[in-house]
PDB file of N, CA and C in Angstrom:
ATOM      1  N   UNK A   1     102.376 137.041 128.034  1.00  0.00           N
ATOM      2  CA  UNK A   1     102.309 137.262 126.611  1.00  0.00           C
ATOM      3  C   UNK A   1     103.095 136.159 125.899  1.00  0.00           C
ATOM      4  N   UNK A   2     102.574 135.372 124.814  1.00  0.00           N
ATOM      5  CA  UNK A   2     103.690 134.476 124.173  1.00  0.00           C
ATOM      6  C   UNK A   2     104.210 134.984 122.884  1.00  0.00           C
ATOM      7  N   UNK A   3     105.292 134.804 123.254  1.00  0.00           N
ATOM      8  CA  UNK A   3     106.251 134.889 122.416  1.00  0.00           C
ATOM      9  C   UNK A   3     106.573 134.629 121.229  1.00  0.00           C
ATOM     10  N   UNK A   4     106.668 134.968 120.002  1.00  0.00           N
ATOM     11  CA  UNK A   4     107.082 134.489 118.312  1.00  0.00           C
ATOM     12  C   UNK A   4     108.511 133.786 118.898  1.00  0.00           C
ATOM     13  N   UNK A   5     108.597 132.796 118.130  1.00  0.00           N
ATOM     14  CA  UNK A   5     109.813 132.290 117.887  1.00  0.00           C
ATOM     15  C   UNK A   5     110.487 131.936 116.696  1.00  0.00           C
ATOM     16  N   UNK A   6     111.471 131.572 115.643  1.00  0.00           N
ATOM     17  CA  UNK A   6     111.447 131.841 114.407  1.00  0.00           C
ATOM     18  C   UNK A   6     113.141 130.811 114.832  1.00  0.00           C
ATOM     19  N   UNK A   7     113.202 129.353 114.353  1.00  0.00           N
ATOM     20  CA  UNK A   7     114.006 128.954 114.347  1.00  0.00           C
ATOM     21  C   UNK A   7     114.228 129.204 113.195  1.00  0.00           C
ATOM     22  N   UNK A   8     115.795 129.322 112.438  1.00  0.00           N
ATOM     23  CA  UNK A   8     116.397 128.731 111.489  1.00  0.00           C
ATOM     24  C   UNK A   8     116.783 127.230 111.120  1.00  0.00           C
ATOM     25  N   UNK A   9     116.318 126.671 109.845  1.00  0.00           N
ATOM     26  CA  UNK A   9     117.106 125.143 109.781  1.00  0.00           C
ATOM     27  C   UNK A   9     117.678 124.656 108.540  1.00  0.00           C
ATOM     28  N   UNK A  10     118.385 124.027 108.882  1.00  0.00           N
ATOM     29  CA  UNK A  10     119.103 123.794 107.402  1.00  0.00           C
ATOM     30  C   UNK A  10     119.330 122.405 107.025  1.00  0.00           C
ATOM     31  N   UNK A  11     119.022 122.212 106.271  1.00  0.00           N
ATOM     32  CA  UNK A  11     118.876 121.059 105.634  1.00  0.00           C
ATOM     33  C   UNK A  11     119.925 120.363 104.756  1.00  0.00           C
ATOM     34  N   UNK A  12     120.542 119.312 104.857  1.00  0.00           N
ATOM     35  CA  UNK A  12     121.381 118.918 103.701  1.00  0.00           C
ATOM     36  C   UNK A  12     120.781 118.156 102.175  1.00  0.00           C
ATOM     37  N   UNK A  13     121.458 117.992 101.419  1.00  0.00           N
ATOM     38  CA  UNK A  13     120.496 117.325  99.757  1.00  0.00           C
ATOM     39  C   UNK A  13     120.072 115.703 100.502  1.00  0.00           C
ATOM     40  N   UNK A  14     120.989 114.780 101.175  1.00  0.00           N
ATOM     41  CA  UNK A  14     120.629 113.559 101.343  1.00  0.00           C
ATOM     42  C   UNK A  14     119.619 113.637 102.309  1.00  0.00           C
ATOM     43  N   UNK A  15     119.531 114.767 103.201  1.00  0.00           N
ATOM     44  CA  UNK A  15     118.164 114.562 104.377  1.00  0.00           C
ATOM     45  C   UNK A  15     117.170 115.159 103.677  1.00  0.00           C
ATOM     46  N   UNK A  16     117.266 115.932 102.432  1.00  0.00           N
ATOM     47  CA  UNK A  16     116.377 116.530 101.735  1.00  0.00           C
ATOM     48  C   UNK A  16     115.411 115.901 101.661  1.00  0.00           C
ATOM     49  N   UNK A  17     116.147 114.383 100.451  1.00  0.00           N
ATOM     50  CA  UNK A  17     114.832 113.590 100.177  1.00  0.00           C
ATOM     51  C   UNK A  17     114.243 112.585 100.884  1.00  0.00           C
ATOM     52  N   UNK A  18     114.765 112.857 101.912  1.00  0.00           N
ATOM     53  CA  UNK A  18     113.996 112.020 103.133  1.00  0.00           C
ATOM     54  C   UNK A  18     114.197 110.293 103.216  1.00  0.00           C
ATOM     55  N   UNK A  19     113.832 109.739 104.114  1.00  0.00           N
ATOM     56  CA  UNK A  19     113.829 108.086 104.114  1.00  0.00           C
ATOM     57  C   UNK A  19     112.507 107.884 104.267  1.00  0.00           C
ATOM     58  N   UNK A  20     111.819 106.628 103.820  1.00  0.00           N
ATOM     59  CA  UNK A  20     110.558 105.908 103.479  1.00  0.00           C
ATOM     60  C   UNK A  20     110.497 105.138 104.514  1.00  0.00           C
ATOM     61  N   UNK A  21     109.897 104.984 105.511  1.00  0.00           N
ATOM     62  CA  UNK A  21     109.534 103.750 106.994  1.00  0.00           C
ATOM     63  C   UNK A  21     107.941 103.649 107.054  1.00  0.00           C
ATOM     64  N   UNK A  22     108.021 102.244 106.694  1.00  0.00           N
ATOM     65  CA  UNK A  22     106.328 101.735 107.132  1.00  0.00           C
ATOM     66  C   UNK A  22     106.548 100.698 108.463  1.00  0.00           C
ATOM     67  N   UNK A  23     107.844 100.599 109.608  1.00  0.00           N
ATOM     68  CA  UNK A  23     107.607  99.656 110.102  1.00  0.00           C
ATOM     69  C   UNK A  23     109.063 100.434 111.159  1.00  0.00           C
ATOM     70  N   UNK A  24     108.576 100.692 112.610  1.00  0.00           N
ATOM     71  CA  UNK A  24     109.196 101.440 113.747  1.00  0.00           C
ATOM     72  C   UNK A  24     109.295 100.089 114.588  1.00  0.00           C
ATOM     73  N   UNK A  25     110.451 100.472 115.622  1.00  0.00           N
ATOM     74  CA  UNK A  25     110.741  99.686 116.643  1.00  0.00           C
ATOM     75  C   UNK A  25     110.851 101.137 117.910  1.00  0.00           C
ATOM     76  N   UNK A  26     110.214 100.920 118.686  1.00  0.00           N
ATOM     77  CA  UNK A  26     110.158 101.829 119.810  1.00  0.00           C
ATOM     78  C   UNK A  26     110.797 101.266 121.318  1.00  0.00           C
ATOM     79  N   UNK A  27     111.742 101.713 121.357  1.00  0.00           N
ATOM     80  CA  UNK A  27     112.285 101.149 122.828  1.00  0.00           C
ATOM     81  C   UNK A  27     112.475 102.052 123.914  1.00  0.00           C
ATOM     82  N   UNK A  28     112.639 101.812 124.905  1.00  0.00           N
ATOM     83  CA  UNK A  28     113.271 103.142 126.011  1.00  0.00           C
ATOM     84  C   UNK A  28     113.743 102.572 127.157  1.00  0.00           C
ATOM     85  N   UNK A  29     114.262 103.642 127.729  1.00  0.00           N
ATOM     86  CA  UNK A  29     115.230 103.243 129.487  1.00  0.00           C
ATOM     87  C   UNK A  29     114.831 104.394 129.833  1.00  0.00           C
ATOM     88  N   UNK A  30     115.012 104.433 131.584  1.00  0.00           N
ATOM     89  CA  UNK A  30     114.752 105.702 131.974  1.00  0.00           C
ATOM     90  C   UNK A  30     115.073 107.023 131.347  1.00  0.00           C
ATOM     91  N   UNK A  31     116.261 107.232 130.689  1.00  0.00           N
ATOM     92  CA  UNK A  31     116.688 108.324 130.083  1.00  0.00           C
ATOM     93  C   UNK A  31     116.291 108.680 128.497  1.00  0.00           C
ATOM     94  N   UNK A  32     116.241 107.635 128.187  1.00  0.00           N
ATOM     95  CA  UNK A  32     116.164 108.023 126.687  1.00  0.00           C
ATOM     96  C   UNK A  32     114.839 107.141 126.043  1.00  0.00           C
ATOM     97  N   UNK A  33     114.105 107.830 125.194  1.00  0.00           N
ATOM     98  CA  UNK A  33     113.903 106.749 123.773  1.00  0.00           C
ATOM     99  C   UNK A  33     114.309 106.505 122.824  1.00  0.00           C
ATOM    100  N   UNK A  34     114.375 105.397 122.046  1.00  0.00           N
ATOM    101  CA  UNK A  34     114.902 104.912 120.910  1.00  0.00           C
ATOM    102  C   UNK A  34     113.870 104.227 119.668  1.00  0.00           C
ATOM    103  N   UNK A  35     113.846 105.367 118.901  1.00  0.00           N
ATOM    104  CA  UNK A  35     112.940 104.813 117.692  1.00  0.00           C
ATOM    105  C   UNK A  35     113.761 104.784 116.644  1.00  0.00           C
ATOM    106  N   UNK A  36     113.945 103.576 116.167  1.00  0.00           N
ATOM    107  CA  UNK A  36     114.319 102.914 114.988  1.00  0.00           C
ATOM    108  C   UNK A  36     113.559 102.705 114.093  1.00  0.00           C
ATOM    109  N   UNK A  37     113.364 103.479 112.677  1.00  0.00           N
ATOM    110  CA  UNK A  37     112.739 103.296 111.489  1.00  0.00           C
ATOM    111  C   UNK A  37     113.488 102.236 110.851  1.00  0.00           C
ATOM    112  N   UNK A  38     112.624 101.745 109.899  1.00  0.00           N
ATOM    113  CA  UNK A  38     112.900 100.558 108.912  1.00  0.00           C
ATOM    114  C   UNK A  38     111.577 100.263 107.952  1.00  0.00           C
ATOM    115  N   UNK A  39     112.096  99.659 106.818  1.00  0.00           N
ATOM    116  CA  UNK A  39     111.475  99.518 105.761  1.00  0.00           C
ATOM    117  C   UNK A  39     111.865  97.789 105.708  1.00  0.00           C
ATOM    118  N   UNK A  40     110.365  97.211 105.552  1.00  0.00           N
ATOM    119  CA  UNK A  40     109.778  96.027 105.673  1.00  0.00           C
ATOM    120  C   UNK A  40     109.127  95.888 104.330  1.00  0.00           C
ATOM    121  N   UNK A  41     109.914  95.182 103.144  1.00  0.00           N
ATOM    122  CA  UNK A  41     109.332  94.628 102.151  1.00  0.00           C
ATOM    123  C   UNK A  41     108.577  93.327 101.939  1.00  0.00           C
ATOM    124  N   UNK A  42     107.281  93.229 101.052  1.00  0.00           N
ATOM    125  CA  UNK A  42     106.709  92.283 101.132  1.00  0.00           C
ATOM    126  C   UNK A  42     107.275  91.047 100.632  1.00  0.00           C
ATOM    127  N   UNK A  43     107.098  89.754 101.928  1.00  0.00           N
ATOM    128  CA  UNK A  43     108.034  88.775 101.295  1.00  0.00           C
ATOM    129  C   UNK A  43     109.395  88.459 102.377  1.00  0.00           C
ATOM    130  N   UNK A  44     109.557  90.054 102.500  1.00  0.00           N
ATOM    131  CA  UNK A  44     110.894  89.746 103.388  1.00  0.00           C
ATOM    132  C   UNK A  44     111.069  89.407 104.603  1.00  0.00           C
ATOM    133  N   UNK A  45     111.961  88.434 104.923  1.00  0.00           N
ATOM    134  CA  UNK A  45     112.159  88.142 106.629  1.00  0.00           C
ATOM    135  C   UNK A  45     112.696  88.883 107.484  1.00  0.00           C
ATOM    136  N   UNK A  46     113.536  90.267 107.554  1.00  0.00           N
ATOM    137  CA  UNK A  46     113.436  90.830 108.090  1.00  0.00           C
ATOM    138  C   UNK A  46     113.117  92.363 107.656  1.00  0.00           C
ATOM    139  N   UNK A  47     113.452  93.259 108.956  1.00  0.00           N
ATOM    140  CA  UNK A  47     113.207  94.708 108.326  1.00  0.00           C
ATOM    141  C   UNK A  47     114.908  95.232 108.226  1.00  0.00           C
ATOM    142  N   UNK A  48     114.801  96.277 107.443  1.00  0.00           N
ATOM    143  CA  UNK A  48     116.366  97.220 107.417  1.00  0.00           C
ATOM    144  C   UNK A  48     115.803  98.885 108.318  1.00  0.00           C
ATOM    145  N   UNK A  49     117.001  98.781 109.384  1.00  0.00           N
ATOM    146  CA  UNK A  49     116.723 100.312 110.050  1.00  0.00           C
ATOM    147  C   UNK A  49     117.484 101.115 109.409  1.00  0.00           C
ATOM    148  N   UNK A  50     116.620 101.726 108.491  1.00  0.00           N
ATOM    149  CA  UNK A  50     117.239 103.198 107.560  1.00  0.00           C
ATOM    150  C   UNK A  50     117.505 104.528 108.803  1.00  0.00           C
ATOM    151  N   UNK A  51     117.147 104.782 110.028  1.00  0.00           N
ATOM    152  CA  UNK A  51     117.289 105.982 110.847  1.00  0.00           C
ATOM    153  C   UNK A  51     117.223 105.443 112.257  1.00  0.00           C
ATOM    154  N   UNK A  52     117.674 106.095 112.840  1.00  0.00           N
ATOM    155  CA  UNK A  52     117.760 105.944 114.257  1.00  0.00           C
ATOM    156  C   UNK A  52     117.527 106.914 114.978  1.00  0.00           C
ATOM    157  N   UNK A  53     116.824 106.933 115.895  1.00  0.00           N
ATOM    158  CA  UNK A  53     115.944 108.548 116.474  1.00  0.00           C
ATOM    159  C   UNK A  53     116.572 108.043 118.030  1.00  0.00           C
ATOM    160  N   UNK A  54     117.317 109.217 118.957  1.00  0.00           N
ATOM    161  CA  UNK A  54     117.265 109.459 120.868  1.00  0.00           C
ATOM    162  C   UNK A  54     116.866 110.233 120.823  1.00  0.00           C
ATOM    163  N   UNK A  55     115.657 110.480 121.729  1.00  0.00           N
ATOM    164  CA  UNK A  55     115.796 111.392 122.327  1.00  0.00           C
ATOM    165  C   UNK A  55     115.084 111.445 124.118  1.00  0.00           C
ATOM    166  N   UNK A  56     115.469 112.323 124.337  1.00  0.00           N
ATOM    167  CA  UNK A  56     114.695 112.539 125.764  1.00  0.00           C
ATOM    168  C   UNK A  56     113.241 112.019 126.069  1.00  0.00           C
ATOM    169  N   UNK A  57     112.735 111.681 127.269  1.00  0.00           N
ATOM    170  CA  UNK A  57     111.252 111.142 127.744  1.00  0.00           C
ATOM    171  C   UNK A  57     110.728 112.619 127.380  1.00  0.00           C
ATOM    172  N   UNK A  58     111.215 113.542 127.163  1.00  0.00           N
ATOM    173  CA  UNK A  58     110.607 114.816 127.681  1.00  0.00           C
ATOM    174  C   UNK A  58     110.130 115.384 126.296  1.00  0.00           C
ATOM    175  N   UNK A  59     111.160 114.640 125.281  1.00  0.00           N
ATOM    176  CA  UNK A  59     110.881 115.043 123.563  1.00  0.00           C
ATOM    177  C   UNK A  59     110.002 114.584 123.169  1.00  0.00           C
ATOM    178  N   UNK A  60     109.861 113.030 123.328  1.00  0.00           N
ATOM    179  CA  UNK A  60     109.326 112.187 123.203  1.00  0.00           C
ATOM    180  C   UNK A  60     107.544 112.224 123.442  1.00  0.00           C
ATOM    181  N   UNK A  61     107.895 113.128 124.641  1.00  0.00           N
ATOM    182  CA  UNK A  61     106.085 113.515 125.159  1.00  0.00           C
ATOM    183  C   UNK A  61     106.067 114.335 123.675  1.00  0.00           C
ATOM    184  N   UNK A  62     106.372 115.554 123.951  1.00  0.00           N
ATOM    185  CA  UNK A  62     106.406 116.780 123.136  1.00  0.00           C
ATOM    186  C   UNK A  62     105.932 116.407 121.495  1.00  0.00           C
ATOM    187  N   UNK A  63     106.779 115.101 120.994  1.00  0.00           N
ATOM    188  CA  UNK A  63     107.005 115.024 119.572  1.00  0.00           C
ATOM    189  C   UNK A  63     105.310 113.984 119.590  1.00  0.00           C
ATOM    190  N   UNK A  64     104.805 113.373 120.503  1.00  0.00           N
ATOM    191  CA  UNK A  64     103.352 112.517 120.660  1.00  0.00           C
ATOM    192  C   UNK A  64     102.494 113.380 120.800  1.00  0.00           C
ATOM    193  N   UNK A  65     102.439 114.735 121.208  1.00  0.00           N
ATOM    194  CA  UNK A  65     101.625 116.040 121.053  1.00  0.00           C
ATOM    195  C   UNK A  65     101.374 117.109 119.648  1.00  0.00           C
ATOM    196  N   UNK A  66     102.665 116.699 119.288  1.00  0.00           N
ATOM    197  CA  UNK A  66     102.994 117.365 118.053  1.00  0.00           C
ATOM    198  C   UNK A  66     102.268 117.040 117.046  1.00  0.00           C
ATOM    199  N   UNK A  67     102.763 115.168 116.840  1.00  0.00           N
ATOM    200  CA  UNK A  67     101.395 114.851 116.530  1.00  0.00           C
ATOM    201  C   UNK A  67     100.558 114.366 116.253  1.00  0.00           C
ATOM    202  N   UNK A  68     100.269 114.605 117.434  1.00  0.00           N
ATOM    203  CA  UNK A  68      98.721 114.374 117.494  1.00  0.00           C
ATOM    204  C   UNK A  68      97.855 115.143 117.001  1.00  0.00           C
ATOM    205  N   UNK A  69      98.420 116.559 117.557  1.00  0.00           N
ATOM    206  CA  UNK A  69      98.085 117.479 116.748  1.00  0.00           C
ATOM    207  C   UNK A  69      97.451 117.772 115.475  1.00  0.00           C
ATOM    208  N   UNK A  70      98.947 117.660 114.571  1.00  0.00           N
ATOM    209  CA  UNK A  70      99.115 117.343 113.267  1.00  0.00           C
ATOM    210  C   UNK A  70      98.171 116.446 112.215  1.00  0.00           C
ATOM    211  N   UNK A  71      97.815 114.919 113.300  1.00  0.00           N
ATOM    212  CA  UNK A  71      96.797 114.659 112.593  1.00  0.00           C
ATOM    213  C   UNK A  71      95.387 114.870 112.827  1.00  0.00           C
ATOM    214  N   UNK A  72      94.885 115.523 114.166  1.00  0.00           N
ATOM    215  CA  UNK A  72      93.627 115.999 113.904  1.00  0.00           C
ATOM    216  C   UNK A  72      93.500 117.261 113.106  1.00  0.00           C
ATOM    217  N   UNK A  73      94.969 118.084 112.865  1.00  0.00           N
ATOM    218  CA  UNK A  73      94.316 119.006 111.090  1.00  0.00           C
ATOM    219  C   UNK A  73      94.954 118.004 110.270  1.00  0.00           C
ATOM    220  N   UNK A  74      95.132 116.882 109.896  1.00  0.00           N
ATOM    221  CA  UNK A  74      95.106 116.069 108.504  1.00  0.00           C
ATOM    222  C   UNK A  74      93.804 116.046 108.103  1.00  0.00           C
ATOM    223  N   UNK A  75      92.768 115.306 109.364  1.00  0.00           N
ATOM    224  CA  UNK A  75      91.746 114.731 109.132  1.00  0.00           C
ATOM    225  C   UNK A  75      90.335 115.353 109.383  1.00  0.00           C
ATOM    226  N   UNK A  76      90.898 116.710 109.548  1.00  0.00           N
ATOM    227  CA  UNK A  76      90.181 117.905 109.746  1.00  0.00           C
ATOM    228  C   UNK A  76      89.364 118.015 108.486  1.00  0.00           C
ATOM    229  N   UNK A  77      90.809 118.015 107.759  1.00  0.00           N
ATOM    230  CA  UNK A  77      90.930 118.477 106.102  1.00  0.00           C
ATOM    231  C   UNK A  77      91.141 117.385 105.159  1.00  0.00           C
ATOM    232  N   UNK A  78      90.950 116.096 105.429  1.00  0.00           N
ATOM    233  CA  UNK A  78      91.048 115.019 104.638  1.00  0.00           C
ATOM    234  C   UNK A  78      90.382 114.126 104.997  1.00  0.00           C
ATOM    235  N   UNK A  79      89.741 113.692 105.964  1.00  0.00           N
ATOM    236  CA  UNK A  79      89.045 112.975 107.166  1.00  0.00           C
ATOM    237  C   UNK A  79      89.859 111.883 107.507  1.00  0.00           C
ATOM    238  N   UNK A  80      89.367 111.390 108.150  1.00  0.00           N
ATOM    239  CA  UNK A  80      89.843 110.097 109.026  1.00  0.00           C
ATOM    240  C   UNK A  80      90.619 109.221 108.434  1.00  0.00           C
ATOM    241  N   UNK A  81      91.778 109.074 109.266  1.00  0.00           N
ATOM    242  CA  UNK A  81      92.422 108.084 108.883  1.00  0.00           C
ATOM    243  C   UNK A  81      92.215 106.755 109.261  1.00  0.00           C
ATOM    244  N   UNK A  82      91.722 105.791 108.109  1.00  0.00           N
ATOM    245  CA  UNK A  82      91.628 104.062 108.660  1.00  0.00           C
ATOM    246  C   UNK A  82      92.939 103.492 109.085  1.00  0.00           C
ATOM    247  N   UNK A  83      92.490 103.124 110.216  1.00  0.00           N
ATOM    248  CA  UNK A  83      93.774 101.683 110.630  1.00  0.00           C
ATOM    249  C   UNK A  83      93.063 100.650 110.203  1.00  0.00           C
ATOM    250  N   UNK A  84      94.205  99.439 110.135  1.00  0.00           N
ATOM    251  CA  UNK A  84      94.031  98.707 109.216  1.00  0.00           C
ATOM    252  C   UNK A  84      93.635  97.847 110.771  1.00  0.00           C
ATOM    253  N   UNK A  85      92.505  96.858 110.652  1.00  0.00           N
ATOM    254  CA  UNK A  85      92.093  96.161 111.771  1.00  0.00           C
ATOM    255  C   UNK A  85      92.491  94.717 111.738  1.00  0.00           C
ATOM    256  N   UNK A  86      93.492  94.142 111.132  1.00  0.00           N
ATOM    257  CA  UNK A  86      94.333  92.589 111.294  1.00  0.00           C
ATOM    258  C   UNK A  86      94.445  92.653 112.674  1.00  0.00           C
ATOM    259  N   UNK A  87      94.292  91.520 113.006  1.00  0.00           N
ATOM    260  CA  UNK A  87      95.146  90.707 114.407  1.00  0.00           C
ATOM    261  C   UNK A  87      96.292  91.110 114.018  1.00  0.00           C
ATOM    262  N   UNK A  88      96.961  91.962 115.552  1.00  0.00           N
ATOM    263  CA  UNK A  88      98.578  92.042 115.446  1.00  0.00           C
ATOM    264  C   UNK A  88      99.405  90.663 115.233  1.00  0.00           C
ATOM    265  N   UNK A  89     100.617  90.595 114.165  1.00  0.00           N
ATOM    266  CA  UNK A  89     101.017  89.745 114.208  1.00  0.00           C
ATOM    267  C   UNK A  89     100.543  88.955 112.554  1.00  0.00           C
ATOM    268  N   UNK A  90      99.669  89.213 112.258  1.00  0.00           N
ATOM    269  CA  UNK A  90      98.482  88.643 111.150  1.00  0.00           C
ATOM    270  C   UNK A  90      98.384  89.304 110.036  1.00  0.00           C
ATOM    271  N   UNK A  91      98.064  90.612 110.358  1.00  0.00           N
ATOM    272  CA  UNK A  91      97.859  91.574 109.199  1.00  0.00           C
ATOM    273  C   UNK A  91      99.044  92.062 108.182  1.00  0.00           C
ATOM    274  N   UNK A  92      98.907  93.361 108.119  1.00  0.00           N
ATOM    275  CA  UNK A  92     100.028  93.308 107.073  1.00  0.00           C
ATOM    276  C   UNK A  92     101.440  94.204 108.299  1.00  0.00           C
ATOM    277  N   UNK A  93     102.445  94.420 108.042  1.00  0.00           N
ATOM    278  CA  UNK A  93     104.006  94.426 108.479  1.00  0.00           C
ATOM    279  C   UNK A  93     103.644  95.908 108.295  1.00  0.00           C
ATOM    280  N   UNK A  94     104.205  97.117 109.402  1.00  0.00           N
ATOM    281  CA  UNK A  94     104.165  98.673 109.427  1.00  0.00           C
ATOM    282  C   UNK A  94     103.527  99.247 110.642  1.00  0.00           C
ATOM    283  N   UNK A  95     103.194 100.220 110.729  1.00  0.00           N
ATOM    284  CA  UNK A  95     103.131 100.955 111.715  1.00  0.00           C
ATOM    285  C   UNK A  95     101.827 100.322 112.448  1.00  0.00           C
ATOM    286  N   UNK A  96     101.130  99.814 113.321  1.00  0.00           N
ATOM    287  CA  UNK A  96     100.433  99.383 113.911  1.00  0.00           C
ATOM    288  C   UNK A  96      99.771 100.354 115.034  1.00  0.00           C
ATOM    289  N   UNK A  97      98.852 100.781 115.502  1.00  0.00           N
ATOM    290  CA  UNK A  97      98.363 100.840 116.243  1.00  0.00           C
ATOM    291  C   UNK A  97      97.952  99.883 117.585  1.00  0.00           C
ATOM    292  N   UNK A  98      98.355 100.042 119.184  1.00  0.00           N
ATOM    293  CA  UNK A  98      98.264  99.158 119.995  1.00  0.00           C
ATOM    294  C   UNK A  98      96.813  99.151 120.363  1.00  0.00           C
ATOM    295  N   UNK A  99      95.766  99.048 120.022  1.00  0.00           N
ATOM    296  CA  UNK A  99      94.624  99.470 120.853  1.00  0.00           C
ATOM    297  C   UNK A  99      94.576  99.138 121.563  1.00  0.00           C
ATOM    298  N   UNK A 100      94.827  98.151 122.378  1.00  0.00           N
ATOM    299  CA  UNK A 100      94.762  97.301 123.744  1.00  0.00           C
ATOM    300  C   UNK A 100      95.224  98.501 124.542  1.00  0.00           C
ATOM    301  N   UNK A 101      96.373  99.191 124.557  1.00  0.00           N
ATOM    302  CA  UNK A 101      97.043 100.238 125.218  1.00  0.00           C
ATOM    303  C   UNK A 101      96.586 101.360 125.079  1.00  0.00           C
ATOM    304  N   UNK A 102      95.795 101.839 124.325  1.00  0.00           N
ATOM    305  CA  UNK A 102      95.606 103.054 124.164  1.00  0.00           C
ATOM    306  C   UNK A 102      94.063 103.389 124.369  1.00  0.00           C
ATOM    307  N   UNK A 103      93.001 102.780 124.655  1.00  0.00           N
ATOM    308  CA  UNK A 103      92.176 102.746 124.923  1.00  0.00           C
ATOM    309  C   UNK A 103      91.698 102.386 126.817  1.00  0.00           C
ATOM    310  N   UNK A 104      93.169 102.259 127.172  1.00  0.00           N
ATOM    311  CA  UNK A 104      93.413 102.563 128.595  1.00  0.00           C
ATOM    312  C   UNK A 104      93.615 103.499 129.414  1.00  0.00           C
ATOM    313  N   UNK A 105      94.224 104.838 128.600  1.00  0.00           N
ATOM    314  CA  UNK A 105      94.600 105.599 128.937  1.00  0.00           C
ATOM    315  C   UNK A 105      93.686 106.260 129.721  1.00  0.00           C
TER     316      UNK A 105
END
């Protein structure tokens, strides 16, 4: 039988309004991943990491399920989301899609 679960969470006013990232750095070691958000303005030479994300290989699956999830009801209910098709490197600076990698799977 599964179970209801009903976390509590609490939020502070500065995590309230959230941080803005069009442009991730994804790293890892056996133990951990490390995603670093940052905001990449047009023009600018580098990016600024506004957040810093560890967590476990094991979260990490979990939070790539989550969603995935998440966006097949976005686009359920909004349809499809376009990626933007530049040559990596070329196009515009933000979240990228690898297709080379992911069409391997």
């Amino acid at each position: 039988m599964k179970q209801d679960r009903t976390v509590n969470i609490e939020i502070g006013n500065e995590e309230w309004e959230g941080v803005y990232s069009n442009f991730v750095i994804i790293t890892h070691s056996p133990s951990e991943f490390i995603l670093d958000f940052a905001r990449m303005l047009p023009g600018a030479k580098k990016a600024k990491v506004f957040s810093r994300i560890i967590m476990t290989p094991q979260n990490a699956r979990a939070l790539l399920a989550t969603l995935e999830n998440n966006i097949q009801k976005y686009e359920a209910e909004h349809g499809k989301i376009p990626l933007p098709s530049a040559e990596p490197g070329k196009g515009p600076i933000g979240f990228q899609a690898n297709i080379e990698n992911s069409e391997k799977k």
